[in-house]
Protein backbone atom coordinates (compact mmCIF):
# COMPACT_ATOMS: atom_id res chain seq x y z
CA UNK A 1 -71.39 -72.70 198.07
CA UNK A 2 -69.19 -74.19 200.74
CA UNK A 3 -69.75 -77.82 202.17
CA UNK A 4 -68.88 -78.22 205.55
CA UNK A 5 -67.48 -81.67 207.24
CA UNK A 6 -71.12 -83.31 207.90
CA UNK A 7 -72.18 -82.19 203.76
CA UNK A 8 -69.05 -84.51 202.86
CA UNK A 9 -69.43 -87.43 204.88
CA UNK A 10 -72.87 -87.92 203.78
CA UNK A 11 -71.62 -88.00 199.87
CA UNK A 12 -72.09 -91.36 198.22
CA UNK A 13 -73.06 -93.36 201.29
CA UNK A 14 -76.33 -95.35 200.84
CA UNK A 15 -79.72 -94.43 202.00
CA UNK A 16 -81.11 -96.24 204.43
CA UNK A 17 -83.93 -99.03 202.89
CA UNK A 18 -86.72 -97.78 205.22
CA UNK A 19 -89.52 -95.86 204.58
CA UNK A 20 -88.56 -93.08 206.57
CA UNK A 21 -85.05 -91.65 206.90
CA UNK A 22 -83.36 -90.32 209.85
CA UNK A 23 -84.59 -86.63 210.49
CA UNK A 24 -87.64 -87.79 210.01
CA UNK A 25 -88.01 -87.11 205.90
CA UNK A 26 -90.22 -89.83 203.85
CA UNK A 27 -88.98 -91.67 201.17
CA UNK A 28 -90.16 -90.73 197.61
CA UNK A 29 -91.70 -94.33 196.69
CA UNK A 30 -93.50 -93.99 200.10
CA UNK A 31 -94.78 -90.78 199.37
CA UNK A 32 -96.05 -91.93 195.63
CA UNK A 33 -98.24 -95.25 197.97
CA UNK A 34 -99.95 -92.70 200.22
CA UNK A 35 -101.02 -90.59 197.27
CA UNK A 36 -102.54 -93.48 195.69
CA UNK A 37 -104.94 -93.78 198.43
CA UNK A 38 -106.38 -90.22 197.84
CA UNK A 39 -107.87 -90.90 194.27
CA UNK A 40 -108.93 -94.99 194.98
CA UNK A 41 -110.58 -93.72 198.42
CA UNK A 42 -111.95 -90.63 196.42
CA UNK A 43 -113.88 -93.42 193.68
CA UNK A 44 -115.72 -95.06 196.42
CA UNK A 45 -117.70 -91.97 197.09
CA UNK A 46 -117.36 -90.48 193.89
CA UNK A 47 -119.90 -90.55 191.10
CA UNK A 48 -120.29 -94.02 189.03
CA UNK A 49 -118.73 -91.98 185.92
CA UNK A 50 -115.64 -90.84 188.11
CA UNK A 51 -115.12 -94.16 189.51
CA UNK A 52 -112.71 -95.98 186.68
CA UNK A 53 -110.83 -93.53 186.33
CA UNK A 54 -109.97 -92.26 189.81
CA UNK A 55 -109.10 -96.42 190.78
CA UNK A 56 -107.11 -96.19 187.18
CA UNK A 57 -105.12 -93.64 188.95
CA UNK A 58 -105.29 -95.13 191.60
CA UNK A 59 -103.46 -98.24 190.68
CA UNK A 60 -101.27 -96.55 188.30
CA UNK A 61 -99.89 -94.69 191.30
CA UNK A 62 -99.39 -97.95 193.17
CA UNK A 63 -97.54 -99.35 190.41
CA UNK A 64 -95.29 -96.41 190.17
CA UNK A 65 -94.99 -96.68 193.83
CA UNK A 66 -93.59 -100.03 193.84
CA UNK A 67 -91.51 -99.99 190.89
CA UNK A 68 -90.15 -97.08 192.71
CA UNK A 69 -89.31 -99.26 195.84
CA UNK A 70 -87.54 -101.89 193.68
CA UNK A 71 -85.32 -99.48 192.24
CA UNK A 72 -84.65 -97.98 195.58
CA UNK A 73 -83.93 -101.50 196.68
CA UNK A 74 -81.64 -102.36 193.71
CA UNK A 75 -79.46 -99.20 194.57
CA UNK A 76 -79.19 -99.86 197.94
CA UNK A 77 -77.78 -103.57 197.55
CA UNK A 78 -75.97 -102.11 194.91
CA UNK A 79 -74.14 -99.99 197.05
CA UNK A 80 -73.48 -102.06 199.80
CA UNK A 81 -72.15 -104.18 197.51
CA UNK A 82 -69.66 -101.83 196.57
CA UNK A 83 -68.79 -100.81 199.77
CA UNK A 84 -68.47 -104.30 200.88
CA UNK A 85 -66.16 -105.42 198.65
């Protein structure tokens, strides 16, 4: 597999903190939030016995989510840092 000029420029240079990149592709922590809304808007209109654990899943979705976005964070000032200095 050969990598052209534009595959080696984009080696090691930081992604850009926002939740969607350029070309239009979504971040993965962004992607993790939306799902979370399927199963918590699925137990308000599920059955009372479905209800727990859909929001369980729910909320363990948004957690992952955001710890997600921290660590994205983290790297990214990271590697400006690097770059900066």
């Amino acid at each position: 597999m050969s990598m052209n000029a534009e595959t080696t420029k984009s080696i090691g240079q930081p992604r850009p903190s926002s939740a969607t990149v350029p070309g239009g592709a979504i971040e993965r922590w962004f992607s993790v939030l939306l799902s979370a809304l399927v199963p918590l808007a699925g137990g308000l209109f599920a059955p009372d016995a479905w209800r727990a654990p859909l929001h369980a899943l729910g909320g363990a979705l948004c957690a992952a989510g955001l710890v997600m976005l921290v660590r994205h964070e983290m790297a990214v000032r990271r590697d400006r840092n690097v770059t900066h200095h």
